[in-house]
Protein backbone atom coordinates (compact mmCIF):
# COMPACT_ATOMS: atom_id res chain seq x y z
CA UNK A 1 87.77 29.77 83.61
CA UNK A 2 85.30 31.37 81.48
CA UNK A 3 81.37 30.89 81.63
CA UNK A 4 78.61 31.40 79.89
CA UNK A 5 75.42 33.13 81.06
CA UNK A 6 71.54 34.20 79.76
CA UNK A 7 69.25 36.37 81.80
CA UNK A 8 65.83 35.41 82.62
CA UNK A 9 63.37 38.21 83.76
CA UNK A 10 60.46 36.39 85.27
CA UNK A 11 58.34 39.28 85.83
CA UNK A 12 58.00 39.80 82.39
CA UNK A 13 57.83 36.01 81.32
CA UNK A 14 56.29 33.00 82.11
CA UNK A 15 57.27 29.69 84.30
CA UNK A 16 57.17 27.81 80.93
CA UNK A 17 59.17 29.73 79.29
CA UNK A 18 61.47 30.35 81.56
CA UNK A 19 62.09 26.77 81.93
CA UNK A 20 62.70 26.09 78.52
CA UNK A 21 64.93 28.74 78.21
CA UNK A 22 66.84 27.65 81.10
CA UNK A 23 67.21 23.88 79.92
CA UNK A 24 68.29 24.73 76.20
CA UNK A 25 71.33 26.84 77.74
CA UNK A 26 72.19 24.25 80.27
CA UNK A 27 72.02 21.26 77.28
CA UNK A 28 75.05 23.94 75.50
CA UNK A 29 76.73 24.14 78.95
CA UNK A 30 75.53 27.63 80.19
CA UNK A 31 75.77 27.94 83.63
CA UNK A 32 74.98 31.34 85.32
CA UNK A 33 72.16 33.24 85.64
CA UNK A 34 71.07 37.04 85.43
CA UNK A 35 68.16 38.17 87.17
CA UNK A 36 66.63 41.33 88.26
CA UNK A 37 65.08 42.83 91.27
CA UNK A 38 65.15 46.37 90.39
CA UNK A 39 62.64 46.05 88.41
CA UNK A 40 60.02 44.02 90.65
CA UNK A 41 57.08 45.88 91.82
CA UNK A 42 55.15 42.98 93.46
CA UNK A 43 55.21 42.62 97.56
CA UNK A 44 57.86 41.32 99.62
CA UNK A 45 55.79 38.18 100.30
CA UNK A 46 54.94 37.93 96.30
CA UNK A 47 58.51 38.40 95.32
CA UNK A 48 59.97 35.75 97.42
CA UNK A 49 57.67 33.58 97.02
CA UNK A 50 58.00 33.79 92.95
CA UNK A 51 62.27 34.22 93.07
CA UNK A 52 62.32 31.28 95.24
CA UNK A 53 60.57 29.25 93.08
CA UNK A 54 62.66 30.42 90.26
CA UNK A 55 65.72 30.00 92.08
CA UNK A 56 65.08 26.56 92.72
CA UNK A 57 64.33 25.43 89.32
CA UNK A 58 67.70 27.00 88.06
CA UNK A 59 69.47 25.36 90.25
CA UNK A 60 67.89 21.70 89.01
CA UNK A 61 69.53 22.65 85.94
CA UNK A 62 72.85 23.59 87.34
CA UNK A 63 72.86 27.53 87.21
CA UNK A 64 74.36 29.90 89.35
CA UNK A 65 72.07 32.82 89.90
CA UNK A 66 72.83 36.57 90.47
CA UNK A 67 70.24 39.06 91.24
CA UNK A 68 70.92 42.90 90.43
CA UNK A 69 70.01 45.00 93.56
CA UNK A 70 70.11 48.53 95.23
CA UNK A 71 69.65 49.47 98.68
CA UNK A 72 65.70 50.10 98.09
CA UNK A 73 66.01 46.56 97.04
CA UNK A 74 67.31 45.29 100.58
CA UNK A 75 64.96 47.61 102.16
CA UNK A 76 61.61 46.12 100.21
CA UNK A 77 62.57 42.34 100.90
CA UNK A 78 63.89 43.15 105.14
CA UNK A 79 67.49 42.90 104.38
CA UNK A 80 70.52 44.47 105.19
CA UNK A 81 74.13 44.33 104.95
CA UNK A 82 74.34 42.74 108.71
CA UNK A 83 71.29 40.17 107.53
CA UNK A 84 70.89 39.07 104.39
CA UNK A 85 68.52 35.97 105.42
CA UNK A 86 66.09 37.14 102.63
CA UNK A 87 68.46 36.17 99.73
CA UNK A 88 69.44 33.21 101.49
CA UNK A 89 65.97 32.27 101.82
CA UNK A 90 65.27 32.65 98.41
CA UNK A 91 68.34 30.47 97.06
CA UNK A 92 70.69 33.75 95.77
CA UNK A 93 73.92 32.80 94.65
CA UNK A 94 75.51 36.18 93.54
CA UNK A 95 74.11 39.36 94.96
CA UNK A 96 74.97 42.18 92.16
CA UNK A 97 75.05 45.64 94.08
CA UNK A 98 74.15 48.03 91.14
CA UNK A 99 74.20 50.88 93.99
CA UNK A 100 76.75 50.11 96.60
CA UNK A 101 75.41 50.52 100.47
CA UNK A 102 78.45 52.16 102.31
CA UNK A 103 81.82 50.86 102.57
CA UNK A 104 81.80 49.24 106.08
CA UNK A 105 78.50 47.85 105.11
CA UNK A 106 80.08 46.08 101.67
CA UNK A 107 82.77 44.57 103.58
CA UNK A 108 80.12 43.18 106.08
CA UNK A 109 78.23 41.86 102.99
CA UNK A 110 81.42 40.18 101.82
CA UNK A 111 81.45 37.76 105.07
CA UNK A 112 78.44 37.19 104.96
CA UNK A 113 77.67 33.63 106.56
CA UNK A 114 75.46 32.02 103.38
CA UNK A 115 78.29 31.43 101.07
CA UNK A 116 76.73 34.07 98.82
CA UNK A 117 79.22 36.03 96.62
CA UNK A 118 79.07 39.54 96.34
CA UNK A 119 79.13 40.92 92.99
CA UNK A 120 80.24 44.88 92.36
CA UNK A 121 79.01 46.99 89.71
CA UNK A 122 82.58 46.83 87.38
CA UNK A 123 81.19 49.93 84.99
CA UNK A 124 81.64 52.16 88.07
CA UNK A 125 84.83 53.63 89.54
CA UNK A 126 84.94 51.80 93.29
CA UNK A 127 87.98 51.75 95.71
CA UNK A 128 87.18 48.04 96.39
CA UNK A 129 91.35 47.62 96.93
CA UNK A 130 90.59 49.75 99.98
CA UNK A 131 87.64 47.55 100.95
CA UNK A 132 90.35 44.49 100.70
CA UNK A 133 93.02 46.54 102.61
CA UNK A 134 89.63 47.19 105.40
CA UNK A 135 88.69 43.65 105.75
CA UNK A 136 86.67 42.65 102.76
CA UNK A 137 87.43 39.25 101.79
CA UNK A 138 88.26 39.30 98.18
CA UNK A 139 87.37 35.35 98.32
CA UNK A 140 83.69 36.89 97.90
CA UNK A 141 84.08 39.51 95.73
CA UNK A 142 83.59 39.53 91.66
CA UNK A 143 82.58 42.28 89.49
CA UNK A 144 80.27 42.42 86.66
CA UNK A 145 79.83 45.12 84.14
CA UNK A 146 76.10 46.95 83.63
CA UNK A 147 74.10 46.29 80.19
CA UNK A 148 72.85 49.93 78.66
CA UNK A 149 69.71 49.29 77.29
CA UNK A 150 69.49 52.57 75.50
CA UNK A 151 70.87 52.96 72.22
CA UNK A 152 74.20 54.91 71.75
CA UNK A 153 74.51 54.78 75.77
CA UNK A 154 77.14 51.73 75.98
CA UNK A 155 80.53 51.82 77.40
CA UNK A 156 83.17 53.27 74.82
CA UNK A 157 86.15 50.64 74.11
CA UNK A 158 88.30 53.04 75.92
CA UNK A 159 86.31 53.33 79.32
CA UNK A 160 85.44 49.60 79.16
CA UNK A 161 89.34 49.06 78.81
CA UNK A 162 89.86 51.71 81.92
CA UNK A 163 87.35 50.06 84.01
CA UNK A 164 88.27 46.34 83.58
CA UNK A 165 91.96 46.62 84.06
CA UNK A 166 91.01 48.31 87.37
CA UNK A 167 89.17 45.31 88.72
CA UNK A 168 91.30 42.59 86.47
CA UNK A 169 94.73 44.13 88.50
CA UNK A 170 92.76 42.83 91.46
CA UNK A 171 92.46 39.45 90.60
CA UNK A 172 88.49 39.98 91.03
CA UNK A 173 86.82 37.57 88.39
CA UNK A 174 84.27 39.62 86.33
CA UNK A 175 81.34 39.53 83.97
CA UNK A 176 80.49 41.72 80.91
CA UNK A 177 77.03 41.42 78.59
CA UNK A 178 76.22 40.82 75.13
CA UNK A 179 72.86 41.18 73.35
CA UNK A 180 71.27 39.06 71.48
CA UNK A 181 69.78 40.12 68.30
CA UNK A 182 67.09 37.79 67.73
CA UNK A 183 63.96 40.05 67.28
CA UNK A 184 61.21 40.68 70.39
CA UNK A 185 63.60 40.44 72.70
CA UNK A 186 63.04 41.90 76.23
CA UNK A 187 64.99 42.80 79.10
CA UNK A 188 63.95 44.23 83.03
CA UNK A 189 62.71 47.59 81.41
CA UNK A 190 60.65 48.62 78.53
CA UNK A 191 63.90 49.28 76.36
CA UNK A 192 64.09 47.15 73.30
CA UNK A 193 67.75 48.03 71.77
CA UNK A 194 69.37 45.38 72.64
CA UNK A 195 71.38 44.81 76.37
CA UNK A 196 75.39 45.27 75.74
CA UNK A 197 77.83 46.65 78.22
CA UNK A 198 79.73 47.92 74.94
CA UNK A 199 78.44 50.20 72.83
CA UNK A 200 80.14 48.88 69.53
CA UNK A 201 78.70 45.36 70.25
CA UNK A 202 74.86 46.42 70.10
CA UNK A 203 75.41 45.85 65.99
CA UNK A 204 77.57 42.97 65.80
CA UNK A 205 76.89 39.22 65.83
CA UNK A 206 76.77 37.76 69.27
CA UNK A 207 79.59 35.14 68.41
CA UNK A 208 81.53 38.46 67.47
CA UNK A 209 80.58 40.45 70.70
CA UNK A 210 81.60 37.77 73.08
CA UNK A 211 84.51 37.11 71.27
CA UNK A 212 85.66 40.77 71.61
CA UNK A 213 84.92 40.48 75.16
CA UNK A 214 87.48 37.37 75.50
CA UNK A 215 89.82 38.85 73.83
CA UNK A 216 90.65 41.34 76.20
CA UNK A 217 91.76 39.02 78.35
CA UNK A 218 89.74 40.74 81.73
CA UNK A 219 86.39 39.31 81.41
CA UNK A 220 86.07 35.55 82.46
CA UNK A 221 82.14 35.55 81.93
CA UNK A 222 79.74 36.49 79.10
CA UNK A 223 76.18 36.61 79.41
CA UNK A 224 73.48 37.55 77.03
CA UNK A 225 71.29 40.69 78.86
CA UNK A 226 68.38 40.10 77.03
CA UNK A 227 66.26 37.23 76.33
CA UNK A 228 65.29 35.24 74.85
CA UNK A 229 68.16 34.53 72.53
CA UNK A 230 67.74 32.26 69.74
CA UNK A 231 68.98 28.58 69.42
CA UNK A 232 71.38 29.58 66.90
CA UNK A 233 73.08 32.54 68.79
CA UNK A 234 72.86 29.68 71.87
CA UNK A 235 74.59 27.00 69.34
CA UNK A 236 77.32 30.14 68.51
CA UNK A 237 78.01 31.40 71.87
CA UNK A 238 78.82 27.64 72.98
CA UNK A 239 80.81 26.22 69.75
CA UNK A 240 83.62 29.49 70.48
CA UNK A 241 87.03 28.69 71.55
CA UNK A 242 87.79 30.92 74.76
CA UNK A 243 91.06 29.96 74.91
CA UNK A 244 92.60 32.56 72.05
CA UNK A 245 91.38 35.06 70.37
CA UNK A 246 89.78 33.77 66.86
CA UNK A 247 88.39 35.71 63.60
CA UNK A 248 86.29 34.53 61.02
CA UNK A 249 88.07 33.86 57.19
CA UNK A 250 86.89 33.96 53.75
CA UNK A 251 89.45 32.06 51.72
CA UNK A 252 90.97 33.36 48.41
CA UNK A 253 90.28 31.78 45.23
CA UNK A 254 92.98 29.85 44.46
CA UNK A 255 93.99 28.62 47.90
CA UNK A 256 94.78 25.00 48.13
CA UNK A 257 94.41 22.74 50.97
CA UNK A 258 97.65 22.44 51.85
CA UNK A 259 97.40 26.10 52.86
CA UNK A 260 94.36 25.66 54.26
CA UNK A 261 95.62 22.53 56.63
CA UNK A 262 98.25 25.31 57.52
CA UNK A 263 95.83 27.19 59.07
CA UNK A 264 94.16 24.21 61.27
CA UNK A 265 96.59 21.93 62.43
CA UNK A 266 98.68 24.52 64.43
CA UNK A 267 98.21 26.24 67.48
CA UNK A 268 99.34 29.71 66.41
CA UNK A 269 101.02 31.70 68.75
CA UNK A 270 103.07 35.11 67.94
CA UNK A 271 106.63 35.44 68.34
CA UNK A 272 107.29 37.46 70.92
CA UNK A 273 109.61 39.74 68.84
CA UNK A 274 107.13 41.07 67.04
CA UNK A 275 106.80 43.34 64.08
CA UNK A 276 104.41 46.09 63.10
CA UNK A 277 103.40 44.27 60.36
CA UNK A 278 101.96 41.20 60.83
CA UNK A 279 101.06 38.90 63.56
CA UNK A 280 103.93 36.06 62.95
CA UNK A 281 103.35 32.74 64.19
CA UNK A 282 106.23 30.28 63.37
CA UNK A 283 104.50 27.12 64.28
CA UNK A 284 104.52 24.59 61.52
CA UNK A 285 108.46 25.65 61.26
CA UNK A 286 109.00 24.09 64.62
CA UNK A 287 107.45 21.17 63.60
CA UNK A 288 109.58 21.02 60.34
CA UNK A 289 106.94 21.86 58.03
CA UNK A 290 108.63 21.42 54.39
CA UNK A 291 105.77 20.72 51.88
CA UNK A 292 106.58 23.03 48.50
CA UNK A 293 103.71 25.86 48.21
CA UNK A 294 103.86 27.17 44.84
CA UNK A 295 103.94 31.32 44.78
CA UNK A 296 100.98 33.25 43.28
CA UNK A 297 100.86 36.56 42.08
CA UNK A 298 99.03 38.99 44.42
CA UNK A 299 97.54 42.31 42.76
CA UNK A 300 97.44 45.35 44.50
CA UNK A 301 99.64 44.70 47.17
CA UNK A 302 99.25 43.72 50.76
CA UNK A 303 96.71 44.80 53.30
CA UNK A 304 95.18 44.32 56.90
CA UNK A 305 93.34 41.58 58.02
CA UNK A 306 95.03 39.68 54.85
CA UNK A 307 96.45 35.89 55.95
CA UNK A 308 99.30 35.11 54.35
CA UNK A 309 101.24 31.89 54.11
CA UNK A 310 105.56 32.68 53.40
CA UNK A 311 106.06 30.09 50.17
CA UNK A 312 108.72 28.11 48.27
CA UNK A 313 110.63 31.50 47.26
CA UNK A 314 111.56 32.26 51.15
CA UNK A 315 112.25 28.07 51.63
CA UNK A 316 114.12 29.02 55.04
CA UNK A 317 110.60 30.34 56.29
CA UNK A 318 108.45 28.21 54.29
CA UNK A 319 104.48 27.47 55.92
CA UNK A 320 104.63 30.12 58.33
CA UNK A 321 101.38 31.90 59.12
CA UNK A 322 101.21 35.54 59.21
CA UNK A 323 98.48 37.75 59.51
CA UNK A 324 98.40 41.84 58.08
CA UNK A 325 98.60 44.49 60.48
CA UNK A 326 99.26 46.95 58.09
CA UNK A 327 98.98 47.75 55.03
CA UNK A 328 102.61 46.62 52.92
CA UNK A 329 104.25 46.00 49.36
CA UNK A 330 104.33 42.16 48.24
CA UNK A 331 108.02 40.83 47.62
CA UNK A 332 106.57 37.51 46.25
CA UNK A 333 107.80 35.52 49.22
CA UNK A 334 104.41 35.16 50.59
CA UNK A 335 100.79 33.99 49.14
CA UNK A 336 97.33 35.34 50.74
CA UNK A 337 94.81 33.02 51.60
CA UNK A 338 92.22 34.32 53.48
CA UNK A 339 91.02 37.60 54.70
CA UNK A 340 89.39 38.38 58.10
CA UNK A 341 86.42 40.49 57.60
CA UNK A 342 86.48 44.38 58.17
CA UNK A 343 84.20 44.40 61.13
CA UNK A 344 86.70 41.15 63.19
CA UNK A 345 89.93 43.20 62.72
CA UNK A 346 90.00 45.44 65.72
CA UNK A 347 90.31 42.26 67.30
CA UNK A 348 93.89 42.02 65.97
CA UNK A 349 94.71 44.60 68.28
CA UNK A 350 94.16 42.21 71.18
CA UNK A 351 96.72 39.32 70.00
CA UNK A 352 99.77 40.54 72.13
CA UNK A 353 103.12 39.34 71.43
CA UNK A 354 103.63 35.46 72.68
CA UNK A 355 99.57 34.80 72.27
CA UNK A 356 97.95 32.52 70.88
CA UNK A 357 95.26 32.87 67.83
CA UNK A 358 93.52 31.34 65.81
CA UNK A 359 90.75 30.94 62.87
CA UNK A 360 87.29 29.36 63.06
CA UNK A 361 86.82 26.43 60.84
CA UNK A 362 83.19 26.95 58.75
């Protein structure tokens, strides 16, 4: 199941506006929370005192919260991995260990007796199998990724890949960040470039960013790193469909809306003999699609990210959906439609054979 998260840093904020922030993302069905303690420099008594507060109101609106610690964090509030009555105290849900305290101390934290979860930093290499194999009870355990506030500092798609299959292989449910974009945003430090774990989604739309993250199939939540996002990044992080991986379209002129009603009333899914060439979903011939759609002329060919509907000169495979992988000649037996925008089509190296996909309907 896949969630979606905001961060709230009250040091840096107010009550108020924490509230508010808090009950916009609940009324779009947001339900975790990222918080920091790293970043705290009040007193032990100050700091629980405020986080409890905190923690209480975010739980009136239905939020699981997860504070990012350290071991100078345990030592400043009088915890440690054998007593961890400090969090409980305060209402923690999640405690994220950014820095790890020792291995047999970890697996002590996992069993702990508060029902909190223990949350592992994911953007690190960590033998948590051996914790399992040394006691650790994996019931407890979930890894989220860090946010790199510094520009040109997030994870490369390849590393992000490396370290999320580690933790996905061991069925540990895990969290990665997007930014928001909206301007005067903030985060735990006095970095202002945005809060992504990858370093390609700092420029993109936050719709975009998350829906990267989905489609890799080994992050179940997303959560925005910085606040405070704006209503309409809110409104397009909670309209996505997390169940496939989805791109954008700008239609062709020309297209009718019988092509167009091709593209919405299916579930795609690829065949699972697939072909270097296009994603191939054969859908609407299952359901014994057979409505005529007249060929066009296409100029210049075929080319990625281009949507293509087969027409009334290939009848056998008439209304199927296919979408470009590569660049190809045109043989008349298939109109284009749409096109996915240049900066969505990496994602069409996520849609595996036998997945499902689709497009987002304007």
């Amino acid at each position: 199941m896949h969630r979606l998260g905001i961060s709230v840093y009250p040091e840096h904020s107010t009550p108020e506006a924490d509230e508010a922030y808090m009950k916009l993302a609940a009324e779009y069905g947001f339900s975790r929370i990222f918080t920091c303690l790293l970043s705290v420099k009040k007193t032990r008594e100050e700091t629980l005192e405020e986080f409890s507060a905190f923690m209480r109101k975010a739980h009136e609106y239905g939020f699981k919260v997860a504070v990012d610690t350290n071991p100078l964090v345990f030592e400043h509030l009088g915890a440690s991995a054998m007593e961890i009555k400090p969090f409980a105290d305060m209402g923690v849900d999640i405690i994220r260990l950014d820095g790890h305290l020792g291995d047999r101390e970890d697996i002590a934290l996992t069993r702990n007796p508060y029902g909190i979860s223990i949350e592992f930093n994911a953007s690190s290499t960590l033998a948590l199998d051996v914790l399992i194999e040394r006691g650790a009870s994996r019931h407890n355990m979930c890894v989220c990724h860090n946010f790199y506030p510094e520009r040109y500092t997030g994870l490369s798609e390849q590393r992000f890949i490396e370290f999320s299959k580690r933790y996905f292989d061991l069925g540990l449910p895990s969290a990665a960040f997007v930014s928001s974009r909206h301007t005067e945003t903030f985060g735990p430090w006095p970095v202002y470039n945005g809060l992504p774990t990858c370093e390609a989604d700092r420029i993109r739309p936050i719709d975009l960013q998350a829906r990267h993250l989905i489609a890799t199939g080994m992050i179940d939540d997303v959560i925005i790193g910085n606040c405070f996002a704006s209503l309409e990044e809110i409104k397009a992080l909670a309209a996505m469909d997390v169940t496939k991986t989805t791109f954008h379209i700008k239609f062709n002129e020309g297209t009718t809306d019988v092509e167009k009603n091709l593209l919405w009333q299916f579930v795609h899914v690829t065949r699972g003999d697939a072909s270097e060439y296009f994603l191939r979903s054969s859908v609407p011939r299952m359901y014994g699609y057979s409505t005529p759609i007249p060929p066009r002329q296409i100029r210049g060919g075929i080319h990625r990210g281009d949507v293509l509907v087969v027409n009334s000169n290939l009848e056998h495979y008439l209304g199927e959906i296919e979408v470009a992988l590569r660049d190809f000649e045109d043989d008349g037996t298939r109109n284009i439609v749409a096109r996915i925008p240049l900066e969505e089509q990496f994602l069409l190296d996520y849609v595996k054979p036998e997945y499902p996909f689709g497009f987002i309907r304007e």
